[in-house]
PDB file of N, CA and C in Angstrom:
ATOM      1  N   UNK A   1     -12.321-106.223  -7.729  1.00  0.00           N
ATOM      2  CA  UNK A   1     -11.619-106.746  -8.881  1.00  0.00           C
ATOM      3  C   UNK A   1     -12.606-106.820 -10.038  1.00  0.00           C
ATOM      4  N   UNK A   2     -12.528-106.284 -11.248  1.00  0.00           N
ATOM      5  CA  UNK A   2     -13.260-106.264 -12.246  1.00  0.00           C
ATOM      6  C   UNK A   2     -12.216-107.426 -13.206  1.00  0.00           C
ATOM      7  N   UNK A   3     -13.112-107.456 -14.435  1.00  0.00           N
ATOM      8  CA  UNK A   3     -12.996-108.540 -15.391  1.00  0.00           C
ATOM      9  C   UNK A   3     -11.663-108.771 -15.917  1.00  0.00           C
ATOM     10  N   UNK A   4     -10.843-106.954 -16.181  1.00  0.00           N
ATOM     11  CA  UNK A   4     -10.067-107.077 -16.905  1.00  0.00           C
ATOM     12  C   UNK A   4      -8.709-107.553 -15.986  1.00  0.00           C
ATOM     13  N   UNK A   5      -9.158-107.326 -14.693  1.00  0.00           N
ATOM     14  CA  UNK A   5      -7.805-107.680 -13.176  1.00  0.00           C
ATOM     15  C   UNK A   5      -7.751-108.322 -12.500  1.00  0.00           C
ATOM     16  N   UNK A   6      -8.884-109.623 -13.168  1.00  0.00           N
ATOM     17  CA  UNK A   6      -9.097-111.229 -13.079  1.00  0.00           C
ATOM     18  C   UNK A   6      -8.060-111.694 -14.142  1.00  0.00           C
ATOM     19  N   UNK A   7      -8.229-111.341 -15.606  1.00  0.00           N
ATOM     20  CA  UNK A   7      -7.560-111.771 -16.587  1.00  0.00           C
ATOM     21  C   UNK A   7      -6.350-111.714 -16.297  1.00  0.00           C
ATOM     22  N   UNK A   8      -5.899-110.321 -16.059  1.00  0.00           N
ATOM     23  CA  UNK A   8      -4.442-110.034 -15.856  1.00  0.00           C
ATOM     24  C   UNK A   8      -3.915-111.506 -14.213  1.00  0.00           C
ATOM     25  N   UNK A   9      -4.704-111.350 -13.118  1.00  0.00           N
ATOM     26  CA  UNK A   9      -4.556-112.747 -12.474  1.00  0.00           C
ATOM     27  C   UNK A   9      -4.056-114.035 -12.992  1.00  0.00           C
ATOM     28  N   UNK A  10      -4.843-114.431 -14.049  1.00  0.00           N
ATOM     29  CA  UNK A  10      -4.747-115.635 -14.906  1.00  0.00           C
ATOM     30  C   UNK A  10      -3.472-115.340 -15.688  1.00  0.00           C
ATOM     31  N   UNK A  11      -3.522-114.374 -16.408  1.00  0.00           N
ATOM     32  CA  UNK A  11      -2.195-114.274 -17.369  1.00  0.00           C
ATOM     33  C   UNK A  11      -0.767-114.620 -16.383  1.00  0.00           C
ATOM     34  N   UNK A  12      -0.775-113.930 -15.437  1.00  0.00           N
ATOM     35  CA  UNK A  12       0.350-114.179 -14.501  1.00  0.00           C
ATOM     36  C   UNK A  12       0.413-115.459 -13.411  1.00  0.00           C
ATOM     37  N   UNK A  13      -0.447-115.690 -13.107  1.00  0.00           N
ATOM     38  CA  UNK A  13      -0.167-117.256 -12.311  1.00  0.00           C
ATOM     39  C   UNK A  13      -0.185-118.704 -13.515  1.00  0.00           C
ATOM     40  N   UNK A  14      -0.549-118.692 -14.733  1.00  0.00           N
ATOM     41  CA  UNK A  14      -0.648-119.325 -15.212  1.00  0.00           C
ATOM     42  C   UNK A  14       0.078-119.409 -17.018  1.00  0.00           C
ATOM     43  N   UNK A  15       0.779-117.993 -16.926  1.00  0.00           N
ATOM     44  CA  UNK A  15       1.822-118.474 -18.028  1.00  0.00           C
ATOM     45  C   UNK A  15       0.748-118.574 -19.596  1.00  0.00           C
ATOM     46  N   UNK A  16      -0.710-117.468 -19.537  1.00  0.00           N
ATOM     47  CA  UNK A  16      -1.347-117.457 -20.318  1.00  0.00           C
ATOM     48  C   UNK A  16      -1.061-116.214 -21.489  1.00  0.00           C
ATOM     49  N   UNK A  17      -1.632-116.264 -22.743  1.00  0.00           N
ATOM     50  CA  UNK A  17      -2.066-114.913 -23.157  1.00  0.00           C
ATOM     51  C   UNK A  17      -3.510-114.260 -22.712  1.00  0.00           C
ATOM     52  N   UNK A  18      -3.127-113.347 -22.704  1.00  0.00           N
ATOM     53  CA  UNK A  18      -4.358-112.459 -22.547  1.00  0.00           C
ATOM     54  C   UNK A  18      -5.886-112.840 -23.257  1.00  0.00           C
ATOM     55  N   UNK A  19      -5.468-113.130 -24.737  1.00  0.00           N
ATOM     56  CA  UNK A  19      -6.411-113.480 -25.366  1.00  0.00           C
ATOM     57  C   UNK A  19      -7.106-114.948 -24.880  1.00  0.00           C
ATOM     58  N   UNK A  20      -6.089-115.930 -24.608  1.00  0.00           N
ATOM     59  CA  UNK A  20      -6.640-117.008 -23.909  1.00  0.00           C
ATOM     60  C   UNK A  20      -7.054-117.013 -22.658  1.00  0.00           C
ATOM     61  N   UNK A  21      -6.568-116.448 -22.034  1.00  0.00           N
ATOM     62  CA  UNK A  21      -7.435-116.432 -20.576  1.00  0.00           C
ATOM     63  C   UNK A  21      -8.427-115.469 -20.835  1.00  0.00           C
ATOM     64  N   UNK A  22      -8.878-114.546 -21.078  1.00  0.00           N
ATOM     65  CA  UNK A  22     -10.103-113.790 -21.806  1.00  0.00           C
ATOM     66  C   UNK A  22     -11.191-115.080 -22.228  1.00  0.00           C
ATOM     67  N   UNK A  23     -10.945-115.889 -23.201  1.00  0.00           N
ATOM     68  CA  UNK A  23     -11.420-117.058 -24.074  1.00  0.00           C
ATOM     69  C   UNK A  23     -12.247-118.023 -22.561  1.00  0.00           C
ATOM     70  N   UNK A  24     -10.584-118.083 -21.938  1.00  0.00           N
ATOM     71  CA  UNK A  24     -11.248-119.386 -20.907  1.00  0.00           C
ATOM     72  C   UNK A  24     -12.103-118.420 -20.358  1.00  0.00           C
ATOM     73  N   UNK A  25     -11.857-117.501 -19.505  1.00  0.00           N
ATOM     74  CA  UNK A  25     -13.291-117.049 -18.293  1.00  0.00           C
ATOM     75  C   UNK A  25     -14.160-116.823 -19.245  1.00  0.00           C
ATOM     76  N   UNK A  26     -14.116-116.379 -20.399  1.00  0.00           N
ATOM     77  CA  UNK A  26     -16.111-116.744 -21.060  1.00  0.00           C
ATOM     78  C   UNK A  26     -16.301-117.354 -20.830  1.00  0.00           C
ATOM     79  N   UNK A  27     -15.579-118.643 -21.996  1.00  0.00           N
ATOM     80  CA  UNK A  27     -16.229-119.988 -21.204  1.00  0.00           C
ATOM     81  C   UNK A  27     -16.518-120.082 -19.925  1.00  0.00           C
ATOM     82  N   UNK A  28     -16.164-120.413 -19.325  1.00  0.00           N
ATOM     83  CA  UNK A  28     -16.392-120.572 -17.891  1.00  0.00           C
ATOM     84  C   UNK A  28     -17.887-119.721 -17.051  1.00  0.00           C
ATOM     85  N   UNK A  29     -17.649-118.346 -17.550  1.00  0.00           N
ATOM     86  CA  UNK A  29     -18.963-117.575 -17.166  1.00  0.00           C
ATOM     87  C   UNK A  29     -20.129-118.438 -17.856  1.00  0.00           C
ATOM     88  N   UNK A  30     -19.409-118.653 -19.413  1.00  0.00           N
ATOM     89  CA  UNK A  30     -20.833-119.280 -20.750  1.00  0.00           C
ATOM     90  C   UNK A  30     -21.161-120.421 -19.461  1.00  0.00           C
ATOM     91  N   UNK A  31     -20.365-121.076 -19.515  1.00  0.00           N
ATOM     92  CA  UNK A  31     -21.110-122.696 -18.675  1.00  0.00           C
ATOM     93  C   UNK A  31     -21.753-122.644 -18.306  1.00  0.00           C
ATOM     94  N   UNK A  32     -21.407-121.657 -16.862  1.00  0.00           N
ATOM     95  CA  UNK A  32     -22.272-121.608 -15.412  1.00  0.00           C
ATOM     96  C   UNK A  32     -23.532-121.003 -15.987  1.00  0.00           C
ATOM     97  N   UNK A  33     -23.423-119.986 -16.459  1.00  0.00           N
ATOM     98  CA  UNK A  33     -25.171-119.569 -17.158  1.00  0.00           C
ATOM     99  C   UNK A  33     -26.098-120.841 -17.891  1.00  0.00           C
ATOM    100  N   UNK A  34     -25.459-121.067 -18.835  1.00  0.00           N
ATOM    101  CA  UNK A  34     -26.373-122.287 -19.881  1.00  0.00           C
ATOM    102  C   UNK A  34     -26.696-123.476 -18.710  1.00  0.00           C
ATOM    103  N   UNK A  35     -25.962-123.714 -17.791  1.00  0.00           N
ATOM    104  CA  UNK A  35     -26.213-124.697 -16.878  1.00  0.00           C
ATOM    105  C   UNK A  35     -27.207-124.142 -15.682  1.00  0.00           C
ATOM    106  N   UNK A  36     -27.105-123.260 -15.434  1.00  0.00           N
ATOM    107  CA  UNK A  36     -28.421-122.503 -14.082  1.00  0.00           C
ATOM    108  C   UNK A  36     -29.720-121.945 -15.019  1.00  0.00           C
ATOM    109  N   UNK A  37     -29.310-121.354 -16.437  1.00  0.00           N
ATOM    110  CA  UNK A  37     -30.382-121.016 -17.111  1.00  0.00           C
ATOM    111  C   UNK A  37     -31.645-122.313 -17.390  1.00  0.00           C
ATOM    112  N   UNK A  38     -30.729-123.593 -17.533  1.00  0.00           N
ATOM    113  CA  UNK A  38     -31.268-124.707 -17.805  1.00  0.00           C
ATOM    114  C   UNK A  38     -31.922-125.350 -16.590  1.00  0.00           C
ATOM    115  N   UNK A  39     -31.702-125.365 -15.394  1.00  0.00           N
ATOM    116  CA  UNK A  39     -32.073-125.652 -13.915  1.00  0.00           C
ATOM    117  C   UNK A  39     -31.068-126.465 -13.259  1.00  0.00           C
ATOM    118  N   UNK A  40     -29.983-126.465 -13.967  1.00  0.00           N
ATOM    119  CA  UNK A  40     -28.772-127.736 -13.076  1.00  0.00           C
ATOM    120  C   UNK A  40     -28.284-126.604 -12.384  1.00  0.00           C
ATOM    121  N   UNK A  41     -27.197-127.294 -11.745  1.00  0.00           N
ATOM    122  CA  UNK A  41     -26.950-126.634 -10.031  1.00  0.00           C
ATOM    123  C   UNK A  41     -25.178-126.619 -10.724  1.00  0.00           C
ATOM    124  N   UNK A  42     -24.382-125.828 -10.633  1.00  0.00           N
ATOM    125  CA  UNK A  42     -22.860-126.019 -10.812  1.00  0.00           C
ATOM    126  C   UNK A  42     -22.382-125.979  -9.132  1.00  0.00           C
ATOM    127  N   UNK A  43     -22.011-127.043  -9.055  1.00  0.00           N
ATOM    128  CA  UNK A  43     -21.321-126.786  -7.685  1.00  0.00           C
ATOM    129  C   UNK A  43     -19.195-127.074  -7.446  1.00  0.00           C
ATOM    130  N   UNK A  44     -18.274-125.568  -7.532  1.00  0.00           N
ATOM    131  CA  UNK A  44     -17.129-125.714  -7.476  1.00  0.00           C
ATOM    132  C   UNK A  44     -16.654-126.116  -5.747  1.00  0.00           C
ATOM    133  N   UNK A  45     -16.138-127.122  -5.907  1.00  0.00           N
ATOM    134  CA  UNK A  45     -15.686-127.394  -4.412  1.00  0.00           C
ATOM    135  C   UNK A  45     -14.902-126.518  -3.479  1.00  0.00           C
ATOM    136  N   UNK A  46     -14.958-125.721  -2.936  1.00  0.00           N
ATOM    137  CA  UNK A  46     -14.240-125.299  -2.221  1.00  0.00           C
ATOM    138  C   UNK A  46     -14.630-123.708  -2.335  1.00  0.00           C
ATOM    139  N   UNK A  47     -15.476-123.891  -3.472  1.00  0.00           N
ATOM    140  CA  UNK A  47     -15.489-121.902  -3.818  1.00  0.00           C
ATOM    141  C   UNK A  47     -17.116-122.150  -3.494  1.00  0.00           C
ATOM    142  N   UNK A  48     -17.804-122.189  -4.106  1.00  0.00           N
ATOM    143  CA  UNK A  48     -19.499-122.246  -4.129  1.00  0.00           C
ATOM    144  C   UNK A  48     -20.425-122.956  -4.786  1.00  0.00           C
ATOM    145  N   UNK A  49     -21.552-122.895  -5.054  1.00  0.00           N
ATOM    146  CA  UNK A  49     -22.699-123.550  -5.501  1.00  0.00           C
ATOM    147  C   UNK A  49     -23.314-122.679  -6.283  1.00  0.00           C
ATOM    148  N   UNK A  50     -23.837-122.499  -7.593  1.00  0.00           N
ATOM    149  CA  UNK A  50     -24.897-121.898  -8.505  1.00  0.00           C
ATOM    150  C   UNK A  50     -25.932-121.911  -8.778  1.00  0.00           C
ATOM    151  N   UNK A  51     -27.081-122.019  -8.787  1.00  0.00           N
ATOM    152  CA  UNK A  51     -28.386-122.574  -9.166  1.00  0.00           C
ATOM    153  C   UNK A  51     -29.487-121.530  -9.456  1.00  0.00           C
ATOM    154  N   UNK A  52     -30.395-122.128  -9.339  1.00  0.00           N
ATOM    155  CA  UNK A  52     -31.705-121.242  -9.806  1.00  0.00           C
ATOM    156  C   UNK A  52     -32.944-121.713  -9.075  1.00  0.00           C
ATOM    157  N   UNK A  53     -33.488-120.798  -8.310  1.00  0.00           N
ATOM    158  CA  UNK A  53     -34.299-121.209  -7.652  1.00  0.00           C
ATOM    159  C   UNK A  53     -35.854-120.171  -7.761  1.00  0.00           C
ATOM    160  N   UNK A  54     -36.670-121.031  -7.135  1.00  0.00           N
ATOM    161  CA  UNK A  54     -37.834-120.246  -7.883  1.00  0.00           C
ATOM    162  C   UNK A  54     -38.145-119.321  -6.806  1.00  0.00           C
ATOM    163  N   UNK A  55     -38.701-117.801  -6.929  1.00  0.00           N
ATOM    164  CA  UNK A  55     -39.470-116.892  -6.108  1.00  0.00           C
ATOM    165  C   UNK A  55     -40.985-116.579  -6.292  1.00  0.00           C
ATOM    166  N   UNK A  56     -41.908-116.814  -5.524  1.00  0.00           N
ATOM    167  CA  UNK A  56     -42.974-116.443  -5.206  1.00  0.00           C
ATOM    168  C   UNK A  56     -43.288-115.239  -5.641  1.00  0.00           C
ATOM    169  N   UNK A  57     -44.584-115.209  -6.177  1.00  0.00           N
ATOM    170  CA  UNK A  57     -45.316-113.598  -6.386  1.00  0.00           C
ATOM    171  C   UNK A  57     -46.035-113.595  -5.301  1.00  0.00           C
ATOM    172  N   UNK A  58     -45.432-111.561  -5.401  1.00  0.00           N
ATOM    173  CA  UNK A  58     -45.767-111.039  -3.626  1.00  0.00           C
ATOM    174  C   UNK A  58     -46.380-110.052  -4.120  1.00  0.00           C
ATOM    175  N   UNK A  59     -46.497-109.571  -3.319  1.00  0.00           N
ATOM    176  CA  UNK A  59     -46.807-107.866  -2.598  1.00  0.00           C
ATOM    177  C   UNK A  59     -45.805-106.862  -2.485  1.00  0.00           C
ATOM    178  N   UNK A  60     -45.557-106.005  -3.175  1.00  0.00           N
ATOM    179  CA  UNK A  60     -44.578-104.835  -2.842  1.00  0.00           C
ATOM    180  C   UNK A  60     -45.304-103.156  -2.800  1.00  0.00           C
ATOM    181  N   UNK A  61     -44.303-102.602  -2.593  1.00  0.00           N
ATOM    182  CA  UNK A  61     -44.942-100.867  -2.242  1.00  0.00           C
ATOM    183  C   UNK A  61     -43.681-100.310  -3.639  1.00  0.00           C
ATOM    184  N   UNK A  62     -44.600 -99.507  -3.664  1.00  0.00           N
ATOM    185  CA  UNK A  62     -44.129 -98.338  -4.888  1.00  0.00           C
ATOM    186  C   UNK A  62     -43.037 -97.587  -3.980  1.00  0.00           C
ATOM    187  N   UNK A  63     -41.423 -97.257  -3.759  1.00  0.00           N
ATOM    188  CA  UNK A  63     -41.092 -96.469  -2.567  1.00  0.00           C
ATOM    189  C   UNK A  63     -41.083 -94.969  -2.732  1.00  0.00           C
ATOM    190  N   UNK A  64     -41.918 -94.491  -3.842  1.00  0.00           N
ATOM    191  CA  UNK A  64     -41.751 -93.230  -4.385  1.00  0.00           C
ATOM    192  C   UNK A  64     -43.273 -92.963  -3.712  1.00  0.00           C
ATOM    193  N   UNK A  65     -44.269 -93.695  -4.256  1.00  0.00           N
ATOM    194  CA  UNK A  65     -45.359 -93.079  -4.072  1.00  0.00           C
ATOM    195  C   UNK A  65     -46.215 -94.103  -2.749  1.00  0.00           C
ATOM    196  N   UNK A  66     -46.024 -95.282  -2.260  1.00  0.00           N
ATOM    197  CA  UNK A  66     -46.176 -96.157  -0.952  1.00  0.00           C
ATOM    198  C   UNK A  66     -47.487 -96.713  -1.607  1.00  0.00           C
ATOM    199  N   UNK A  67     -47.510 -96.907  -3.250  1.00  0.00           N
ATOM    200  CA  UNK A  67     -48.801 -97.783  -3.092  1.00  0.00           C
ATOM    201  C   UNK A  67     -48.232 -99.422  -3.535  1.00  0.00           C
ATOM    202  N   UNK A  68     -49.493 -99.746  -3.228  1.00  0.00           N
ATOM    203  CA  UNK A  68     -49.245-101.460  -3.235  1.00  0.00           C
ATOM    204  C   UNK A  68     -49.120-101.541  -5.230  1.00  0.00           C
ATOM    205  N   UNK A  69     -48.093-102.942  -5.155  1.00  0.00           N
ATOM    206  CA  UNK A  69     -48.070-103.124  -6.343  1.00  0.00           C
ATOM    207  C   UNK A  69     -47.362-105.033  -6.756  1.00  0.00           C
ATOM    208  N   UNK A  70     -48.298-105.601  -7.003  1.00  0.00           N
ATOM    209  CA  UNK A  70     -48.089-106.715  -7.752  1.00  0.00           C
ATOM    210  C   UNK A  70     -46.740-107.164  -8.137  1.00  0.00           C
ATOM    211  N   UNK A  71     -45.537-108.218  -7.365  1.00  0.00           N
ATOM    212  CA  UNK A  71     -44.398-108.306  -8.506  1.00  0.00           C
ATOM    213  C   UNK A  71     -44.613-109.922  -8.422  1.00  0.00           C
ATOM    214  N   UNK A  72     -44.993-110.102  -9.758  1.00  0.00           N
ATOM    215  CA  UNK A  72     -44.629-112.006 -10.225  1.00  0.00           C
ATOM    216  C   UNK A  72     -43.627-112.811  -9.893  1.00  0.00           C
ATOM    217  N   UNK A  73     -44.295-113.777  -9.837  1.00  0.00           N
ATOM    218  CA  UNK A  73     -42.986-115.502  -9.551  1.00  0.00           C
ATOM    219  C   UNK A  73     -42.020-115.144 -10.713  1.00  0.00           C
ATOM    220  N   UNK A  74     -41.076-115.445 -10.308  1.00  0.00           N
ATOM    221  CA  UNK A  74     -40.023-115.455 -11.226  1.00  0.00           C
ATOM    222  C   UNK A  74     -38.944-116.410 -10.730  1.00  0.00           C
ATOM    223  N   UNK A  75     -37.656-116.657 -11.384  1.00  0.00           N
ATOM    224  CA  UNK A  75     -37.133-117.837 -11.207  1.00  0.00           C
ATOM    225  C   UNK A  75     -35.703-116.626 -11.388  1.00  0.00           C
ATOM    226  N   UNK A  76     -34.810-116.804 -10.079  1.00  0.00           N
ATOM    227  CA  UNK A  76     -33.553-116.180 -10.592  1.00  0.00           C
ATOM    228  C   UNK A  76     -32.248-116.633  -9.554  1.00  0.00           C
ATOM    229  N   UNK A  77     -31.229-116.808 -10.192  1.00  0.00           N
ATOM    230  CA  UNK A  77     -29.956-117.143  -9.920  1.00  0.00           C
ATOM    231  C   UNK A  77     -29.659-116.848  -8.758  1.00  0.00           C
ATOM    232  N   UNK A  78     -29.135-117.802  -8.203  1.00  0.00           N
ATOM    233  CA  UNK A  78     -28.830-118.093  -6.663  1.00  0.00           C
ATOM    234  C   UNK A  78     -27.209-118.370  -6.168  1.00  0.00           C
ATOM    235  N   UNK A  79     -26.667-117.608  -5.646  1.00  0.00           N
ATOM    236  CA  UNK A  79     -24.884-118.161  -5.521  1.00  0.00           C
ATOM    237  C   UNK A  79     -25.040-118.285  -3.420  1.00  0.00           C
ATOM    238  N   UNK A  80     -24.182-119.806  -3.396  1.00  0.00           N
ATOM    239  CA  UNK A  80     -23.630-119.911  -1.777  1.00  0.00           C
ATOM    240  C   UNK A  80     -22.681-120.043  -2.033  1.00  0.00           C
ATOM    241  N   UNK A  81     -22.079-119.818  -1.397  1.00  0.00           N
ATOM    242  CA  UNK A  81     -20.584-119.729  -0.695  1.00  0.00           C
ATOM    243  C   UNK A  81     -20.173-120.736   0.111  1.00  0.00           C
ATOM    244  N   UNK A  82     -19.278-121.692  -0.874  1.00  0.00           N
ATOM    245  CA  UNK A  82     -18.330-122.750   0.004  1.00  0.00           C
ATOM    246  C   UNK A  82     -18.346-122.802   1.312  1.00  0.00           C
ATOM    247  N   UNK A  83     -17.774-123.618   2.337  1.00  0.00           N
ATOM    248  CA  UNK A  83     -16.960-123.775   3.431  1.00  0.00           C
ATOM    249  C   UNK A  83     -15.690-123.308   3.691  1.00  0.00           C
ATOM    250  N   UNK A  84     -15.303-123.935   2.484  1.00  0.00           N
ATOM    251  CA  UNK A  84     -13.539-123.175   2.470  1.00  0.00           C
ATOM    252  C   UNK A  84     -13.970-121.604   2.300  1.00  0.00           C
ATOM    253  N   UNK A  85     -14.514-120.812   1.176  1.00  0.00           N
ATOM    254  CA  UNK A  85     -14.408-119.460   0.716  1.00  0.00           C
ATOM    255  C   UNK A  85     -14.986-118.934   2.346  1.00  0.00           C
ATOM    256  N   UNK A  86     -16.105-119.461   2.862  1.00  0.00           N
ATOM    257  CA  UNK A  86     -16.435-118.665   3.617  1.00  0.00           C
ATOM    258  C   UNK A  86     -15.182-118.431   4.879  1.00  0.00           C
ATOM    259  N   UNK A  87     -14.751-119.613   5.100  1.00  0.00           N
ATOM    260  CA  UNK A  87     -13.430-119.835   6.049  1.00  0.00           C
ATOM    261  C   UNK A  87     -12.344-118.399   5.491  1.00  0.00           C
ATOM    262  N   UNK A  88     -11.938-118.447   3.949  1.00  0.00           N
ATOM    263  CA  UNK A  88     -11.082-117.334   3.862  1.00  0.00           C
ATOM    264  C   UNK A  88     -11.433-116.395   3.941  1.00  0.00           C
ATOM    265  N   UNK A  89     -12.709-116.081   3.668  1.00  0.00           N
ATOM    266  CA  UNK A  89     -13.119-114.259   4.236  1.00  0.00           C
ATOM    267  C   UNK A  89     -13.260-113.804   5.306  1.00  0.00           C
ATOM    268  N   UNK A  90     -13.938-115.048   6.315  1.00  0.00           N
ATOM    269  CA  UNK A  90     -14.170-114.766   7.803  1.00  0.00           C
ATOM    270  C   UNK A  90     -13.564-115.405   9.102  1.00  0.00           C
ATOM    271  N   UNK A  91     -12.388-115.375   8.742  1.00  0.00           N
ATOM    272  CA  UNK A  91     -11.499-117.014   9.364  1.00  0.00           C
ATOM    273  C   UNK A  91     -12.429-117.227  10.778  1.00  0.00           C
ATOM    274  N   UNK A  92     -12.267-115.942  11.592  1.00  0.00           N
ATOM    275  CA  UNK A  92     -13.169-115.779  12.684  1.00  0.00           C
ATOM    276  C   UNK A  92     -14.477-117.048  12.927  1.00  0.00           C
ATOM    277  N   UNK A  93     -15.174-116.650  11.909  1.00  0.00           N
ATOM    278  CA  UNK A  93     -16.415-116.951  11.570  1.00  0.00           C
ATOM    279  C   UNK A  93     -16.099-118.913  11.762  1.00  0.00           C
ATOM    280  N   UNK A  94     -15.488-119.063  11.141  1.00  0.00           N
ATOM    281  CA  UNK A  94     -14.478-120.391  10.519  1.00  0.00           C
ATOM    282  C   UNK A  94     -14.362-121.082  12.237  1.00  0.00           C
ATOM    283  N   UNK A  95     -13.687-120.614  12.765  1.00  0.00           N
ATOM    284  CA  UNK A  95     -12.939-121.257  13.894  1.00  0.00           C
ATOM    285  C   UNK A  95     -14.179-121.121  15.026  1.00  0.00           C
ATOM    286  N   UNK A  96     -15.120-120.453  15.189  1.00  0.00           N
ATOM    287  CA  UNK A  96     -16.343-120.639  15.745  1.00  0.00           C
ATOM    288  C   UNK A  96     -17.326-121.712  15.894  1.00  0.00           C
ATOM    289  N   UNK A  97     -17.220-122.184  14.343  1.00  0.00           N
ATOM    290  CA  UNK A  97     -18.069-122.637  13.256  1.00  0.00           C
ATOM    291  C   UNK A  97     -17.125-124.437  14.223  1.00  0.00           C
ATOM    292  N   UNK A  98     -15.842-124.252  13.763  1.00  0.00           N
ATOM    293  CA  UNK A  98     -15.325-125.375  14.199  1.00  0.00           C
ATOM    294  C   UNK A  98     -15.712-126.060  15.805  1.00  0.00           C
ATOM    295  N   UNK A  99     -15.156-124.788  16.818  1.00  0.00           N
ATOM    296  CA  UNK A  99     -15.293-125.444  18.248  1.00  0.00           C
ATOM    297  C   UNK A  99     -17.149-125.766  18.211  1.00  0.00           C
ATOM    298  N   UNK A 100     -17.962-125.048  17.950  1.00  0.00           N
ATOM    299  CA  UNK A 100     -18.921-125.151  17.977  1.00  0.00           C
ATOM    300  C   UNK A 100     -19.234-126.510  17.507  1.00  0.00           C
ATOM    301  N   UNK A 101     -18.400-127.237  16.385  1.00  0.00           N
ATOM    302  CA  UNK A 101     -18.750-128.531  16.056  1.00  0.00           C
ATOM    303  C   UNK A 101     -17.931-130.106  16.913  1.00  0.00           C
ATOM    304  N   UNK A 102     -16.825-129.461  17.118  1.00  0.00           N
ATOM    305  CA  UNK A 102     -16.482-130.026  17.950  1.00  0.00           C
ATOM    306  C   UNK A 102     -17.016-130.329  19.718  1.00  0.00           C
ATOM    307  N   UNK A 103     -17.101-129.202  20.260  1.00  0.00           N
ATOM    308  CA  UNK A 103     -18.066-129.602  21.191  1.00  0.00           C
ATOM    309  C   UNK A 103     -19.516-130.253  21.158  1.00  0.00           C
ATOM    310  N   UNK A 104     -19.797-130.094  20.357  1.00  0.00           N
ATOM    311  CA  UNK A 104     -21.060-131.472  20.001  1.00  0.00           C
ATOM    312  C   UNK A 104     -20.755-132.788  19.970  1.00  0.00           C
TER     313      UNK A 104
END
């Protein structure tokens, strides 16, 4: 699903124009950035968690030519995946997840 067959989603479950639901998911994208760019965490209940977390400078290989090469700490955007979301993609996964807690 790309951007424009999200919108069309919104326009139809929600009785929007195009132009306004366009408007809201910026916003919505704007938030979550200015808020992880800044170091806060957005967390939607049921869908996922956002944040920014920091990475270590390592060691990597060139894969063209196999030599060693330097890549810096850097700090970059991090997405998990709910309980519920993960439950709807993998119900499997879900009901595993359950007896497994229940028998404890």
């Amino acid at each position: 699903m790309n951007r424009a067959e999200l919108i069309e989603k919104l326009v139809s479950k929600n009785e929007l124009s195009k132009a306004l639901a366009g408007n809201v998911l910026d916003t919505l994208i704007e938030t979550i950035q200015v808020a992880v760019k800044k170091g806060d965490s957005v967390t939607l209940v049921g869908f996922g968690t956002f944040k920014s977390v920091k990475r270590a400078a390592r060691t990597g290989k060139n894969p063209s030519t196999g030599a060693a090469l330097k890549i810096p700490a850097g700090t970059v955007p991090k997405f998990t995946a709910g309980s519920k979301f993960k439950a709807i993609v993998d119900p499997k996964a879900a009901a595993r997840k359950a007896a497994k807690a229940a028998a404890k």
